[in-house]
Structure formats: C-alpha cells, structure tokens
Protein backbone atom coordinates (compact mmCIF):
# COMPACT_ATOMS: atom_id res chain seq x y z
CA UNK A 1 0.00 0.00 0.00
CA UNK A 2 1.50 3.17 -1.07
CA UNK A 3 1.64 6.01 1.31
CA UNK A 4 3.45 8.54 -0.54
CA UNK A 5 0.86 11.45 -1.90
CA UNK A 6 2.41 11.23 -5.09
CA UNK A 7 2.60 8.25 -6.06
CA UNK A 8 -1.31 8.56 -5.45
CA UNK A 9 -2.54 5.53 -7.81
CA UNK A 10 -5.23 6.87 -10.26
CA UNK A 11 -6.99 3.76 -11.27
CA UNK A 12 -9.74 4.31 -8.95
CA UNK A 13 -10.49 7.56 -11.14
CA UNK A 14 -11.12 5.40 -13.87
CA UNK A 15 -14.86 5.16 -12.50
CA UNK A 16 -15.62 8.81 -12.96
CA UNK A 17 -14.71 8.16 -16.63
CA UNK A 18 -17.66 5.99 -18.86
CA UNK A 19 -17.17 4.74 -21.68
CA UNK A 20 -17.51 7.57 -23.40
CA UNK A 21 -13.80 8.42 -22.66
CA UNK A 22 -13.09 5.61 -25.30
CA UNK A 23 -14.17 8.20 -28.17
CA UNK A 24 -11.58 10.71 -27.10
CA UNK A 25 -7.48 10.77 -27.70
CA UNK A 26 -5.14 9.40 -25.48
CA UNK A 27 -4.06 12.71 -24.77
CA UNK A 28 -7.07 14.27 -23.73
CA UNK A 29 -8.14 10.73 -21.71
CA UNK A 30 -4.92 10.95 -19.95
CA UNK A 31 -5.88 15.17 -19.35
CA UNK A 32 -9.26 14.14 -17.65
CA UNK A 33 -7.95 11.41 -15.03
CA UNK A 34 -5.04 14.02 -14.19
CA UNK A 35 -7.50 16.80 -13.62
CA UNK A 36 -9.38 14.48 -11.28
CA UNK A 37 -6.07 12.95 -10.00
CA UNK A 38 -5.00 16.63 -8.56
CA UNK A 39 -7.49 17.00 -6.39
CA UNK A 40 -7.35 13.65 -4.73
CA UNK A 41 -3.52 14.20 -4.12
CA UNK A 42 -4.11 17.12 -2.60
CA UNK A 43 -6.61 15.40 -0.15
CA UNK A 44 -3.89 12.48 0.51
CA UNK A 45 -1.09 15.42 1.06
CA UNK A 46 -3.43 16.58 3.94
CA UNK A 47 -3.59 12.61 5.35
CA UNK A 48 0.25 12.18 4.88
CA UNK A 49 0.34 15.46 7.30
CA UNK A 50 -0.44 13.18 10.11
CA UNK A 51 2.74 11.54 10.43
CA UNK A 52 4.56 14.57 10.65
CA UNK A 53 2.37 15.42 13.76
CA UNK A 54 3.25 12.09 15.59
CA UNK A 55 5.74 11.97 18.58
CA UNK A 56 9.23 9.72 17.67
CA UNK A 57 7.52 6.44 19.80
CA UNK A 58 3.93 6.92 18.42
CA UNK A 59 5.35 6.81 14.64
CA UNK A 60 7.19 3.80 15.42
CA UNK A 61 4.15 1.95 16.77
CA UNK A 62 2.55 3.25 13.43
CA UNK A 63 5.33 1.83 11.40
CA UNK A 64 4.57 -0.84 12.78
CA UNK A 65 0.97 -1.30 12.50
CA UNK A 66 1.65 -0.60 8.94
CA UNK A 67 3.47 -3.87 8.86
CA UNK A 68 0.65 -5.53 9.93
CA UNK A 69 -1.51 -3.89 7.70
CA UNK A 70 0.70 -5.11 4.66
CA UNK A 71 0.50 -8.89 6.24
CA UNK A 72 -3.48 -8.28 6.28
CA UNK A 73 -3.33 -6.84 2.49
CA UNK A 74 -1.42 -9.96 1.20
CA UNK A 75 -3.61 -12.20 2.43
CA UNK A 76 -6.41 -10.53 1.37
CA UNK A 77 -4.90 -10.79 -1.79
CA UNK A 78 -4.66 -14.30 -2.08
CA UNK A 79 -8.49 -14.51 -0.87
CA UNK A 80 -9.43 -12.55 -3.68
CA UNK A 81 -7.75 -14.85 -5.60
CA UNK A 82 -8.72 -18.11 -4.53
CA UNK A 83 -12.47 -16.61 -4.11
CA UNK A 84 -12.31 -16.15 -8.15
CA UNK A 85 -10.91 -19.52 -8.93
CA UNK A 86 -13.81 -20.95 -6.67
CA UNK A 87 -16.35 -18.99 -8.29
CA UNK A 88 -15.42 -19.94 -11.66
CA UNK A 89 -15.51 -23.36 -10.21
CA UNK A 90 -19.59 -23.07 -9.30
CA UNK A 91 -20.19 -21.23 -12.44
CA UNK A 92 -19.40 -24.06 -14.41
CA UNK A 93 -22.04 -26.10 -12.18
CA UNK A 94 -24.65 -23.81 -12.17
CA UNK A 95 -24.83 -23.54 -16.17
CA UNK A 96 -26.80 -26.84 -17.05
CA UNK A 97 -29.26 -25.39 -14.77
CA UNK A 98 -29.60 -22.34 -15.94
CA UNK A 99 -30.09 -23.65 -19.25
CA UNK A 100 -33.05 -26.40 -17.80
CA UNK A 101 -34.59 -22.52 -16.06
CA UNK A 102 -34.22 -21.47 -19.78
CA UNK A 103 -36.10 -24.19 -21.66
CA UNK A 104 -38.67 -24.41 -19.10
CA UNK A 105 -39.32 -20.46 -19.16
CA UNK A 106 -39.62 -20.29 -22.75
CA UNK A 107 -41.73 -23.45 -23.47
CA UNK A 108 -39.08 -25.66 -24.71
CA UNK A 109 -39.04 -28.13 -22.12
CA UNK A 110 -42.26 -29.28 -20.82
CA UNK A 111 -42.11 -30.33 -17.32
CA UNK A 112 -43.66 -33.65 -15.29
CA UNK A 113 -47.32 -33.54 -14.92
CA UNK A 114 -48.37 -30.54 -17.43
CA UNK A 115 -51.54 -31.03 -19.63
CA UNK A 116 -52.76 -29.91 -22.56
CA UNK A 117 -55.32 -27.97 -20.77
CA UNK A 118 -56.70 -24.80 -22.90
CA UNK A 119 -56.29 -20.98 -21.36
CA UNK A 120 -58.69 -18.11 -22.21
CA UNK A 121 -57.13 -14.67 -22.69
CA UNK A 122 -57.91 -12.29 -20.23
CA UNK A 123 -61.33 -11.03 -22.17
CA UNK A 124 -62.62 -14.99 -22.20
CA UNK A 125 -63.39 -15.01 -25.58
CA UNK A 126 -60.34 -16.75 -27.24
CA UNK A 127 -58.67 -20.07 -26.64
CA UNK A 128 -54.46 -18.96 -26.56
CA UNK A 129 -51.21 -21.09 -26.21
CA UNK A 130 -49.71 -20.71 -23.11
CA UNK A 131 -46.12 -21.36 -23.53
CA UNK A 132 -43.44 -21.48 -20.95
CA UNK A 133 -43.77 -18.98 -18.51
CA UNK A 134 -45.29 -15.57 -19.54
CA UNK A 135 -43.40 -12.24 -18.54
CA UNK A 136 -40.95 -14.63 -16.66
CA UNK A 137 -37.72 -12.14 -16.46
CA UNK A 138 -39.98 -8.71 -16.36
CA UNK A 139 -41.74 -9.69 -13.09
CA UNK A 140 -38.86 -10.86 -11.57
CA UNK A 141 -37.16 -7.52 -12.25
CA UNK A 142 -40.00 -5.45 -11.42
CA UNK A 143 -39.68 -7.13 -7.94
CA UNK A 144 -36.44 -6.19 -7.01
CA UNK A 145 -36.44 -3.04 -5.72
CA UNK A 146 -33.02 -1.60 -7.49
CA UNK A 147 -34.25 -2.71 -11.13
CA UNK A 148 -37.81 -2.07 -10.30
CA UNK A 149 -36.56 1.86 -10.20
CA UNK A 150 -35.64 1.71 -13.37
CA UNK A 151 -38.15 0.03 -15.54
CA UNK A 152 -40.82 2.55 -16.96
CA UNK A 153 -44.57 1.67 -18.28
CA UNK A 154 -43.07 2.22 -21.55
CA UNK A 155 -40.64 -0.12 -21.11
CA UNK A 156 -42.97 -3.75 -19.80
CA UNK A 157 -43.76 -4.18 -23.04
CA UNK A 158 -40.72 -4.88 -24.79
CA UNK A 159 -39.32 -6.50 -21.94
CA UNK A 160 -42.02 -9.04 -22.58
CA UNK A 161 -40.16 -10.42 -25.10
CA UNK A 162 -36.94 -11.09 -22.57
CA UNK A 163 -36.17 -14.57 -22.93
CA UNK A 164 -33.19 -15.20 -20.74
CA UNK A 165 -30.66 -12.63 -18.98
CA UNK A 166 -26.41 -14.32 -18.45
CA UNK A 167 -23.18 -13.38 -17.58
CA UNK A 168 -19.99 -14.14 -17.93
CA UNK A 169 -15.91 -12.85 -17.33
CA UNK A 170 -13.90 -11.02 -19.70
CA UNK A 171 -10.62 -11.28 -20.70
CA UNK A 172 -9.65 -8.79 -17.68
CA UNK A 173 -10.60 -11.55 -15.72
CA UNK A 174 -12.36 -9.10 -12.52
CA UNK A 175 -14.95 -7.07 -15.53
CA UNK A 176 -18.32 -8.82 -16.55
CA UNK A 177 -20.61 -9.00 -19.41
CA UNK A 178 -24.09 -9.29 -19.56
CA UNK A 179 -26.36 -10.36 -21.78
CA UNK A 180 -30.09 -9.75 -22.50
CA UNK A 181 -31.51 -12.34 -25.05
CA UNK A 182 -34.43 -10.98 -26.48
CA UNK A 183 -37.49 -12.75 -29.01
CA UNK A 184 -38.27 -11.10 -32.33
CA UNK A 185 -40.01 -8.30 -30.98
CA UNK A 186 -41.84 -4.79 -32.63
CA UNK A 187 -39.34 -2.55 -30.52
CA UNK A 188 -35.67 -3.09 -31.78
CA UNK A 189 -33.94 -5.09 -34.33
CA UNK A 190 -31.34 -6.58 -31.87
CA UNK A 191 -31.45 -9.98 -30.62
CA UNK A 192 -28.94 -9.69 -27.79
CA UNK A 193 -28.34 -6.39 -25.80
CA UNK A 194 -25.16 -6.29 -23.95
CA UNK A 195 -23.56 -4.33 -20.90
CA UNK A 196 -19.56 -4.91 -19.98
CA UNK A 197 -18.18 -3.83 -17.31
CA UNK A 198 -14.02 -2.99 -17.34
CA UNK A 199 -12.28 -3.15 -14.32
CA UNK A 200 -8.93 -2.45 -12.87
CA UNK A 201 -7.38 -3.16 -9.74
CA UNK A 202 -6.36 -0.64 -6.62
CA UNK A 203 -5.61 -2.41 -3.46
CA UNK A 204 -6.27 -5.59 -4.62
CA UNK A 205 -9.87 -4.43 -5.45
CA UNK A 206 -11.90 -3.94 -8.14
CA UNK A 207 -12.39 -0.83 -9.12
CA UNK A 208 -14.70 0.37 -12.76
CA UNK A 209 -12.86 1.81 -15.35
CA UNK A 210 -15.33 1.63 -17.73
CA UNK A 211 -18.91 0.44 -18.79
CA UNK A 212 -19.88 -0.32 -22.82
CA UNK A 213 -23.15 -1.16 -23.81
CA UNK A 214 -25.11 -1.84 -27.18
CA UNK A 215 -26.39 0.79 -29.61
CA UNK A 216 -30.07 -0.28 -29.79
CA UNK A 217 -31.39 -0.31 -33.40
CA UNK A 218 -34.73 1.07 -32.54
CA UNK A 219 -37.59 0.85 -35.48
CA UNK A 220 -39.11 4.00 -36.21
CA UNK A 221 -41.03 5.68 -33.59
CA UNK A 222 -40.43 2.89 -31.24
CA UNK A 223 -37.15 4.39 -29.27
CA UNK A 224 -37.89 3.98 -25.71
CA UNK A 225 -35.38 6.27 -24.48
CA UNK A 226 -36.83 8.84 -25.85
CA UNK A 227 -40.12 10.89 -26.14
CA UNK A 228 -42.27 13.17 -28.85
CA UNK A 229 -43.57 16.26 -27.10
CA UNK A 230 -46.20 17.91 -29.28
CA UNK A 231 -46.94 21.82 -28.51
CA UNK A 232 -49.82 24.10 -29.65
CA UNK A 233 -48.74 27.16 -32.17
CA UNK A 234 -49.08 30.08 -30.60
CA UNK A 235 -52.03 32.30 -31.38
CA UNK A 236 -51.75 33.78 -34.55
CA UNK A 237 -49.48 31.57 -36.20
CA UNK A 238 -50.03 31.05 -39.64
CA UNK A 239 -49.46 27.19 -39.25
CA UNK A 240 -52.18 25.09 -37.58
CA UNK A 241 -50.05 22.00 -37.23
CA UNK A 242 -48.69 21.21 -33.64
CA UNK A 243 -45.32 21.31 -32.84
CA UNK A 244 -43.21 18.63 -32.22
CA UNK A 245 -39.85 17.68 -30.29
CA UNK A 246 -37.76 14.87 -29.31
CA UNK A 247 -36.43 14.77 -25.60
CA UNK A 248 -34.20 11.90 -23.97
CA UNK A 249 -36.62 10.27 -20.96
CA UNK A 250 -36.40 7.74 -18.48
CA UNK A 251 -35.83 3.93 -19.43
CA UNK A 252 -34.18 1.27 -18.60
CA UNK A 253 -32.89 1.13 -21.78
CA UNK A 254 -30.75 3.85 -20.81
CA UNK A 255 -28.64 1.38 -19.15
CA UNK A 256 -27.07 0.46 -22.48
CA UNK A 257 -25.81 3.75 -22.91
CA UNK A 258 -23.55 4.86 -20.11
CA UNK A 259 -23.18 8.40 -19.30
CA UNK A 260 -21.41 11.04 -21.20
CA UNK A 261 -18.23 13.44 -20.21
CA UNK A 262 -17.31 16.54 -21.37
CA UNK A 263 -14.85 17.44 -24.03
CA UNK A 264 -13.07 19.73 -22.39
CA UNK A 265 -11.04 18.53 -19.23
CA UNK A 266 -10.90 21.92 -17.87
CA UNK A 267 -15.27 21.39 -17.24
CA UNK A 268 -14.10 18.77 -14.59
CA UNK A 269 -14.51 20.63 -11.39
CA UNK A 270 -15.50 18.82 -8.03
CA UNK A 271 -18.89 19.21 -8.39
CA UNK A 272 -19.31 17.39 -12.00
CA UNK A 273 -16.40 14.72 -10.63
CA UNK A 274 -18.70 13.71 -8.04
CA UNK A 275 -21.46 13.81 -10.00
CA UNK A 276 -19.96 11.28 -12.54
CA UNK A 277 -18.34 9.15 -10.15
CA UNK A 278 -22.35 9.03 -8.59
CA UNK A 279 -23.80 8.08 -11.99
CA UNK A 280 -21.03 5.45 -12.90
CA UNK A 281 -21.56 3.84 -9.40
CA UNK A 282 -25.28 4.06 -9.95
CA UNK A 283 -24.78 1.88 -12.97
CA UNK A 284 -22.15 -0.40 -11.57
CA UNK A 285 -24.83 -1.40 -9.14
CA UNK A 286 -27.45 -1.92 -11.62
CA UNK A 287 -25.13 -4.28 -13.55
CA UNK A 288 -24.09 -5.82 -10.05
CA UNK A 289 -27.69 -6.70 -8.72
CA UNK A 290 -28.18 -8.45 -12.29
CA UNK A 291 -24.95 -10.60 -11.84
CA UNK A 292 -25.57 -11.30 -7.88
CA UNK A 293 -29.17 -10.80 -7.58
CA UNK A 294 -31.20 -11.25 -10.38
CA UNK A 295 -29.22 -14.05 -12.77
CA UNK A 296 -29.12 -16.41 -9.67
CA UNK A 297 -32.26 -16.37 -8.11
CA UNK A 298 -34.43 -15.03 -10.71
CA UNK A 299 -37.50 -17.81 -9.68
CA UNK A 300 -37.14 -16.64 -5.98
CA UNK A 301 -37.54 -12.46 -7.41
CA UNK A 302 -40.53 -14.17 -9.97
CA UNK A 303 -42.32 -15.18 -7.43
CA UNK A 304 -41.58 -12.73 -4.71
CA UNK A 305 -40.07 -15.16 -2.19
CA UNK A 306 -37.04 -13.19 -2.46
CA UNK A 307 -38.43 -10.47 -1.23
CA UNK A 308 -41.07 -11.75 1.38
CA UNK A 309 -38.20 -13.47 2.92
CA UNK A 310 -36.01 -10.84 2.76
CA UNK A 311 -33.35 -14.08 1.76
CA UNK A 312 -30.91 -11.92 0.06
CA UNK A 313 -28.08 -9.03 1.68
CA UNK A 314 -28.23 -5.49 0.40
CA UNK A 315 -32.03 -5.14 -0.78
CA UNK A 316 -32.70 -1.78 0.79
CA UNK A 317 -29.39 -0.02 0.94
CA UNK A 318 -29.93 3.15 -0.65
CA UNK A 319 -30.82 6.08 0.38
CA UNK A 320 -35.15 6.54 -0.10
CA UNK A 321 -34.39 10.83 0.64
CA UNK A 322 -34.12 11.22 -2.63
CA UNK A 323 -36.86 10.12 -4.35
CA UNK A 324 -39.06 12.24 -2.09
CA UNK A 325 -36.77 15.43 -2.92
CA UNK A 326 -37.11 14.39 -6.72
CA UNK A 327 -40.77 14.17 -6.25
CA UNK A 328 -40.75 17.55 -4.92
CA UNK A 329 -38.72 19.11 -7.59
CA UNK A 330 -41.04 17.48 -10.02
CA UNK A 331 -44.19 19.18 -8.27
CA UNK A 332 -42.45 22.59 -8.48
CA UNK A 333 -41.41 22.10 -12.46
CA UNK A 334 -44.76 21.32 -12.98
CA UNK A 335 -45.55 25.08 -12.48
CA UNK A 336 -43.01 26.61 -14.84
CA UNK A 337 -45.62 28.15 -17.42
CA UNK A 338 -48.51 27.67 -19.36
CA UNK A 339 -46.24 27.13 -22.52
CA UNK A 340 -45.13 23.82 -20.91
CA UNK A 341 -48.43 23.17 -19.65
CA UNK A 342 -49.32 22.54 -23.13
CA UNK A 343 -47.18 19.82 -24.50
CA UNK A 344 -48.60 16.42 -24.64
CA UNK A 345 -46.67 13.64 -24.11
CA UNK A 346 -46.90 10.61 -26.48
CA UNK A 347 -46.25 7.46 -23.94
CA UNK A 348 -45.04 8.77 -20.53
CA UNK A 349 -43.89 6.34 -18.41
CA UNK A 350 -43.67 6.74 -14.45
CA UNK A 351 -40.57 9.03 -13.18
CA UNK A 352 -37.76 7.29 -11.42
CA UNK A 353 -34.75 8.19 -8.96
CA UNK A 354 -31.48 7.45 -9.40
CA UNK A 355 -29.61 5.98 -5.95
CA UNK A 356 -26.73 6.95 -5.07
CA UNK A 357 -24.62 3.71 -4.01
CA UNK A 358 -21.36 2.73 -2.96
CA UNK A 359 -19.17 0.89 -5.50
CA UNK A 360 -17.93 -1.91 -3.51
C-alpha cells in the first residue's frame, strides 16, 4: 500500500470516466484522469500530514501497524484470488441449470405432470397457447427493488419479449458481461443487448474503469429512451399544425448507454467529478444486482419469495431521501408556465430516482 501522496494511484479515477472516454485521444483521456487525480492528491497530502504530527515512539508503533496492515493486504490478496478460482468453479455447475430454467421459461421443455389444458385470454373469448412462462424475467425484475426503479410503463412491453438474462468474465478476468436475449419483438432489431463492465485493480480491489453497452437499433417511432412532445402554435401563427420535439426520458434502456463526459477537461470541477463518479456507481450497481441478484435467483424475485423473505443481503441499501426530494422538484417544475403546460406527451412512463450507491 503506497503512502506517498504522489505516487497517489489513479486507477480508482477510472470510475468517474464511462465509456464515453473511449471516443476521445489518449491525450485528452490521460488530461481528464489528471485533472481528477489533482485533487485527490491534494486530499492524501493533507492525510500524509499526520505523520509529521506524531511523537518519535507513536510513529514507530505506526510503522509498525503498517506492517501488519501489509501482512493483512497480502492475504487478502490471495483470498481474492482463490475466491475467483472458486467462483469460476460453481459457475461451471450452475450452467446446465440455468439452461433447464431457460427451456422451461420459454416453453421448450415441458415439465412432469403438465396437460394440454386450454387458457382463455384475459377477455374470455379466445382459446391462446400458453407457452413457458409468460413475462418470466420482467416480473422478476419489477420485484427487485433496485431494477424495479428503473423500468418505466413504456418499457414492460418490450421487456415481454426477454427470454433469458447471463453473464460471464472477460478477458480482464475481474470485468463482466451481460447479456439480454431478447425474441423477435416490434421494438428493436437486436437480438442480444449487452452491458460490460471494465475493471482495474487498486488495493487488490476492483475498481470500474469503464462500462460499454449496445447501440439499440430502434424501429421507427419505437425508441424507448426517448419521447415526442407535441406543442400548440401560438395564437396567430399562420401554421395550424402542432409542434413537435424529441427529448431523452427515463428507461431502462438507458442502461445500455452509459453516461457522457465533457470534451473539455478543464469542465471537470469537483462538483461534476462527483457527479460522474455518482452516476457510474449508480450503474455499476445496476449491472451488479443483475450478476448477484437477479441471474441467480431469478424464480425466488418471480415469485416474490425473495423479497417476502427478505433471503438476500443489500435489498434496501440506498438512500429513499431522494426520491421524495425528486418528487418535490417534479411538483415545483410542474408550475413553470402555461407554454409547458401545453405539450402532450406521447407514452409517458412513471418518473424514477437514481440511488446513489457505494461501488464496492
């Protein structure tokens, strides 16, 4: 563990950098994580301070300790790595069952004891199929509470056609990749979305340096991400025809399309630095209840057991505050105008809060 304020390691920083930063030079990449680098040396200057304060016989007991410390870090170390080795290990086991959840969920499989029994649709008038398990993976989102947040009435339908969700590693061995296998649907001409994670490691952890995700090929007028405002002409314009705009909304098909930075490094004050380390950790832990959460017990969130039970760690660990304040502030926009007050929205879905959660 370094202790010298200089030699300040700047992989963590990689986190306030999406994977946007890809786009950009080298040179300018490099120019962003020094900008954020100089103000966290600063901060580990004023830590470094401490020593100087210390009596001759309290430093040595701290030199010590510091020993210890590196004892505790290499062991930790080869914990991390023997934890990896035996989750590869269990991966490998769980896979043939993942692939039975698969078949049975999408009607490949049929299981002991199922008849040919007809089903009504929900009017009683029509005899349908019933095959495999109907809106398997879009109820067992909607019930955890972290995914739940994100999913918008615009968005149940195409997640409808969600056959199966999987990860696996990358080549950096600690990054992730997800995949979202979808059916032929009316929404977007992909068949598989995809979200990777890139990591890098600072203390022997972890730590994002990057998230990629899909472009969607949307078919016309079906974007989800996005929404058609139309607007009245204002009295006494010659044209009679609404107006009409496109804004960016809330989706959780925003996932596959991590935030943005700014071009110029000299933008990156504190402020917008902890903003975009908030947003990347936000997504991190969208991606990280999918891997931990979702993937493995996605029959336990489908039928709400996981939650009844409260089976799993870390359901309820953000901080609720802020979706009243958001509320609020969406109360108070509400009254900006009567030029606002007269766009329709085509297909709003419900408003959602973004967490703000520790990367861990």
């Amino acid at each position: 563990m370094s202790n010298d304020a200089d030699n300040l390691d700047a992989s963590g920083l990689g986190a306030a950098l999406p994977a946007a930063a890809a786009a950009l030079s080298a040179e300018d990449r490099a120019g962003l994580v020094n900008a954020l680098k100089n103000k966290l040396q600063n901060l580990a200057g004023q830590h470094a301070d401490i020593l100087e304060t210390l009596s001759p016989n309290v430093r040595k007991r701290v030199e010590v300790l510091r020993d210890i410390q590196s004892e505790h870090d290499e062991l930790e170390k080869q914990f991390f790595e023997e934890r990896a080795a035996l989750e590869a290990k269990y991966q490998k086991l769980y896979e043939p069952l993942y692939t039975k959840r698969y078949e049975i969920v999408n009607g490949v499989m049929k299981v002991e004891g199922e008849t040919n029994e007809a089903v009504m649709d929900k009017e009683g008038d029509k005899i349908v199929e019933e095959k495999g398990v109907p809106d398997f993976w879009l109820t067992a989102m909607k019930t955890n509470e972290i995914l739940a947040e994100e999913i918008s009435e615009r968005d149940e339908g195409s997640l409808k056609y969600l056959k199966d969700v999987i990860w696996g590693r990358i080549n950096d061995r600690k990054g992730f990749k997800l995949e979202f296998c979808f059916d032929s649907n009316p929404y977007f001409k992909n068949s598989i979305l995809t979200k990777t994670y890139h990591m890098v490691d600072d203390e022997n952890e972890p730590i994002l340096e990057k998230a990629i995700g899909t472009k969607i090929e949307w078919y016309p007028g079906k974007c989800l991400t996005q929404k058609v405002l139309k607007k009245k002409p204002k009295k006494g314009s010659k044209s009679v025809k609404p107006i009409t705009k496109t804004e960016n909304c809330e989706s959780f098909f925003n996932f596959f399309n991590p935030p943005q930075i700014p071009d110029d490094d000299d933008d990156i004050d504190d402020e917008l630095a902890e903003e975009l380390q908030d947003r990347l950790e936000h997504d991190y832990n969208i991606g990280s209840a999918i891997r931990d959460k979702l993937i493995p017990h996605a029959v336990s969130w489908f039928t709400g057991e996981a939650v009844q039970g409260n089976e799993y760690d870390g359901l309820g660990d953000y901080d609720t505050d802020d979706v009243d304040d958001d509320d609020e502030e969406d109360e108070d926009g509400d009254e900006d105008g009567d030029e606002e007050d007269e766009e329709e929205e085509e297909g709003k879905g419900k408003k959602k809060v973004n967490s703000s959660l520790t990367l861990h």
